[in-house]
C-alpha atoms as a PDB file:
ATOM      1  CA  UNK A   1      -6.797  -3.764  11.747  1.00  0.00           C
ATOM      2  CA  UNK A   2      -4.108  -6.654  11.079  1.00  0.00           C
ATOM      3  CA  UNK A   3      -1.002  -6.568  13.468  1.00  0.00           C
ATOM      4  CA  UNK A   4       0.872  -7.218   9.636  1.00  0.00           C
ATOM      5  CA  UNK A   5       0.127  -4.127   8.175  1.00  0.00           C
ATOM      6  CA  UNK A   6       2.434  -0.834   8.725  1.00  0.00           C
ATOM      7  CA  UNK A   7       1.255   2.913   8.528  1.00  0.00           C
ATOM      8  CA  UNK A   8       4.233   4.937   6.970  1.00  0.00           C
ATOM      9  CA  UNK A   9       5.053   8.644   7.224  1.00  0.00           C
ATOM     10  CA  UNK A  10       6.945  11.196   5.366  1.00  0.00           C
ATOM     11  CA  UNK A  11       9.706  10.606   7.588  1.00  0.00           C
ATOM     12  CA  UNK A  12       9.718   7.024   7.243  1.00  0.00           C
ATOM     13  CA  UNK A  13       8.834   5.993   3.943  1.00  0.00           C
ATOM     14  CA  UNK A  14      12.026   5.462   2.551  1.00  0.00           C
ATOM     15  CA  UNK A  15      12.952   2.767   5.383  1.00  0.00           C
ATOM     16  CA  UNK A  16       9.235   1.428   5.656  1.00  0.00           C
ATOM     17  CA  UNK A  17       8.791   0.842   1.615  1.00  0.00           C
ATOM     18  CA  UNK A  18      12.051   1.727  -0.174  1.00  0.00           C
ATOM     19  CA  UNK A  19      14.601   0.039   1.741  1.00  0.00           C
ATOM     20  CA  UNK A  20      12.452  -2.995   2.305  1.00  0.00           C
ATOM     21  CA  UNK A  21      13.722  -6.545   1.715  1.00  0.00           C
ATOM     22  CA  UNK A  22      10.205  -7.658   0.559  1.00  0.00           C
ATOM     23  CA  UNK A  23       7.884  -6.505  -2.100  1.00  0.00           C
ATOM     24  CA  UNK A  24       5.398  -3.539  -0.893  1.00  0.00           C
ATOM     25  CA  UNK A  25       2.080  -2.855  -1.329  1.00  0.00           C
ATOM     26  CA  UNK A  26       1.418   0.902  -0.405  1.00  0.00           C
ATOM     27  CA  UNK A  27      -2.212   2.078   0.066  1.00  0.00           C
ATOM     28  CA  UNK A  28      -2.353   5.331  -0.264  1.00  0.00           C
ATOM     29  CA  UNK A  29      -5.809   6.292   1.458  1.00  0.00           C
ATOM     30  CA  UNK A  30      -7.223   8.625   3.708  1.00  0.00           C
ATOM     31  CA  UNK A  31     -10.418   8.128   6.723  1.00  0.00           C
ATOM     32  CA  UNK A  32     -12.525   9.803   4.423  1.00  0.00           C
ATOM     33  CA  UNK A  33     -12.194   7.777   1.515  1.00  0.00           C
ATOM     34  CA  UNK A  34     -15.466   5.028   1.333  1.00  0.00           C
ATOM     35  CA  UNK A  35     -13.642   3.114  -1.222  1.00  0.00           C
ATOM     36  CA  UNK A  36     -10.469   2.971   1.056  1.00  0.00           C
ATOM     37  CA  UNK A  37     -12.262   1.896   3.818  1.00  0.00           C
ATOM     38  CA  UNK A  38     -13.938  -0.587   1.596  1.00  0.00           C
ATOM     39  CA  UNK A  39     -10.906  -2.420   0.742  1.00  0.00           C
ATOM     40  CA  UNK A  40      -8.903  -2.189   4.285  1.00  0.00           C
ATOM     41  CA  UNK A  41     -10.244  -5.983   5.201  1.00  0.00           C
ATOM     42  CA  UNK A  42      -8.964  -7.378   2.233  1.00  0.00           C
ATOM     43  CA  UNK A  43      -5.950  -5.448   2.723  1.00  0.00           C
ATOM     44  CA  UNK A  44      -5.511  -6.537   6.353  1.00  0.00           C
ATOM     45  CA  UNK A  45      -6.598 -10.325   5.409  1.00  0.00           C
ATOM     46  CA  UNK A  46      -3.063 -10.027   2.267  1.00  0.00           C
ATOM     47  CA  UNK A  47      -0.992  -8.835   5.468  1.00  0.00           C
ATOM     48  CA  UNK A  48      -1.689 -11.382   6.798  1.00  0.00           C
ATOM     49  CA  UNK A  49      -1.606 -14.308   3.905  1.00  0.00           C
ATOM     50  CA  UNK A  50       1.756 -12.600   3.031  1.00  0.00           C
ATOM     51  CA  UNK A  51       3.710 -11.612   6.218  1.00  0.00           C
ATOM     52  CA  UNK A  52       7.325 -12.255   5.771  1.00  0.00           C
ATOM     53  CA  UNK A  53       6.752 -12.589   2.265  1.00  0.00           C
ATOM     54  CA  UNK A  54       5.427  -8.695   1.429  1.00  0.00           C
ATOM     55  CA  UNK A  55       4.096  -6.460   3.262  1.00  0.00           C
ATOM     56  CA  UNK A  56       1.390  -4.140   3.623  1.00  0.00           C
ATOM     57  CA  UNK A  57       2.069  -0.636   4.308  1.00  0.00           C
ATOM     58  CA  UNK A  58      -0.666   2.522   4.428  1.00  0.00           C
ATOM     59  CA  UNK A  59       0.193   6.230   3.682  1.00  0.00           C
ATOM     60  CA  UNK A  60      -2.442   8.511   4.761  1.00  0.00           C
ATOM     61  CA  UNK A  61      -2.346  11.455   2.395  1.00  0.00           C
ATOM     62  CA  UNK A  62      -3.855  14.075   4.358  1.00  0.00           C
ATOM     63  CA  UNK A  63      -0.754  13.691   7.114  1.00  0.00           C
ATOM     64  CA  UNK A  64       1.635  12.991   4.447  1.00  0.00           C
ATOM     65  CA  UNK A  65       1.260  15.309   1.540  1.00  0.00           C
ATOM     66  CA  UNK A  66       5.199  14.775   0.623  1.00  0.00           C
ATOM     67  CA  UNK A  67       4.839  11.524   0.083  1.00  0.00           C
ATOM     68  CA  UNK A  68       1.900  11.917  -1.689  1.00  0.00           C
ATOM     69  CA  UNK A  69       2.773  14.591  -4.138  1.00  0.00           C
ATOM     70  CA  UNK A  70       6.408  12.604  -4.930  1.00  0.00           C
ATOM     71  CA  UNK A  71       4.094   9.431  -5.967  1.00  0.00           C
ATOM     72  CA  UNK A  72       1.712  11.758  -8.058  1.00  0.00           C
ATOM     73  CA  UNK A  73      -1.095  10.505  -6.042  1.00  0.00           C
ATOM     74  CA  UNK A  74      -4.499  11.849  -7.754  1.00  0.00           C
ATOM     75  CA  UNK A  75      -7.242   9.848  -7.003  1.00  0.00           C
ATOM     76  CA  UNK A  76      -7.571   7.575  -4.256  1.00  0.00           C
ATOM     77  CA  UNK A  77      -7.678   4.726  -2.897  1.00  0.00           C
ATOM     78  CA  UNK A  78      -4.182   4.346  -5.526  1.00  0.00           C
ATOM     79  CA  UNK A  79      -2.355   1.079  -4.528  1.00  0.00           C
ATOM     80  CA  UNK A  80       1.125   1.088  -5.494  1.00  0.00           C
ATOM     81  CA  UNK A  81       3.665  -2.237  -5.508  1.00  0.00           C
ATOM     82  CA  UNK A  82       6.980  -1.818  -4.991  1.00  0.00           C
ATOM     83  CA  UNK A  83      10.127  -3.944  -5.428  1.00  0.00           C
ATOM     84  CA  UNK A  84      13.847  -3.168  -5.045  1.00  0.00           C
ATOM     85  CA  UNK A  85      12.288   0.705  -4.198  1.00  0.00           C
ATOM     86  CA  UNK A  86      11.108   0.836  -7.682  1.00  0.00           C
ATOM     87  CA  UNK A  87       7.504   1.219  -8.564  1.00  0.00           C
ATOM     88  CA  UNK A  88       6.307  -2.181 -10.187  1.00  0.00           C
ATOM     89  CA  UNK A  89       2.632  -2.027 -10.664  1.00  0.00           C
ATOM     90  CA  UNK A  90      -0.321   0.490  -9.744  1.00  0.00           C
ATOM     91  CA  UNK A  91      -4.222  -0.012  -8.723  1.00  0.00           C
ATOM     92  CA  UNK A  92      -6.188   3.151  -8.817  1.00  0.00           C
ATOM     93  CA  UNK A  93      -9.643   2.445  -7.282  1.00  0.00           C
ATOM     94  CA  UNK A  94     -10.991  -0.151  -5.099  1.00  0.00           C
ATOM     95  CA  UNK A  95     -11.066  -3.676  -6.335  1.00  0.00           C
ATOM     96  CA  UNK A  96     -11.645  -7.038  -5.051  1.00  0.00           C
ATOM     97  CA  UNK A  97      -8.949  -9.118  -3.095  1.00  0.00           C
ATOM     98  CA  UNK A  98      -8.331 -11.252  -5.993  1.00  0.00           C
ATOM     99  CA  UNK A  99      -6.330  -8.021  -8.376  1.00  0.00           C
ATOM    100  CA  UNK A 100      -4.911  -6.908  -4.770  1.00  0.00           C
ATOM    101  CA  UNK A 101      -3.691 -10.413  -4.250  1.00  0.00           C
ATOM    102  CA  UNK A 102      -2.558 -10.758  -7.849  1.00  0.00           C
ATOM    103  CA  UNK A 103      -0.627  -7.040  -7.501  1.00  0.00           C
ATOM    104  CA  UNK A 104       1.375  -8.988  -5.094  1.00  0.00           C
ATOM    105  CA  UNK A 105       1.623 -12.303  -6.862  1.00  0.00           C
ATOM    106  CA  UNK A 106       3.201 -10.544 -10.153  1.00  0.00           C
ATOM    107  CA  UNK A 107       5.978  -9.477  -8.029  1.00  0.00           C
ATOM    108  CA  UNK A 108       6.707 -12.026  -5.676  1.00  0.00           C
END
């Protein structure tokens, strides 16, 4: 797992993703998800590529149902990018690096 990307709670969320000063990507996911863990490279590689530029930050679901349930978090792995603590775009399912990389791109 990257150094770059963060693992936010319930209790931190709203300093981890809302009050950030660069663009989010949240991953909401949870260890027994196959298509989460299918995407966590690519995920780790974009923490990576864009540290100090956005940042990566995973919200396990089963520890942090709050979180969850505020987001409206159905199906996962559910990728959510977030500017100024506003929602900006939204990935249900496991893709490639390329639409994870372009999630970022669109708000950057």
């Amino acid at each position: 797992m990257s150094d770059n990307v963060f693992h936010a709670t319930d209790a931190d969320f709203t300093q981890q993703v809302l009050e950030s000063d660069v663009p989010v990507l949240v991953d909401f996911w949870a260890p027994w998800c196959g298509p989460c863990r299918m995407i966590a490279p690519s995920l780790d590689q974009l923490a990576t590529e864009y540290a100090g530029k956005a940042k990566v930050v995973k919200v396990d679901i089963d520890q942090n149902q709050a979180t969850a349930l505020k987001y409206h978090v159905r199906s996962i792995p559910m990728l959510l990018m977030f500017k100024n603590g506003q929602v900006q775009a939204t990935q249900v399912g496991a893709v490639g690096k390329p639409q994870l990389a372009q999630l970022i791109d669109q708000v950057l």
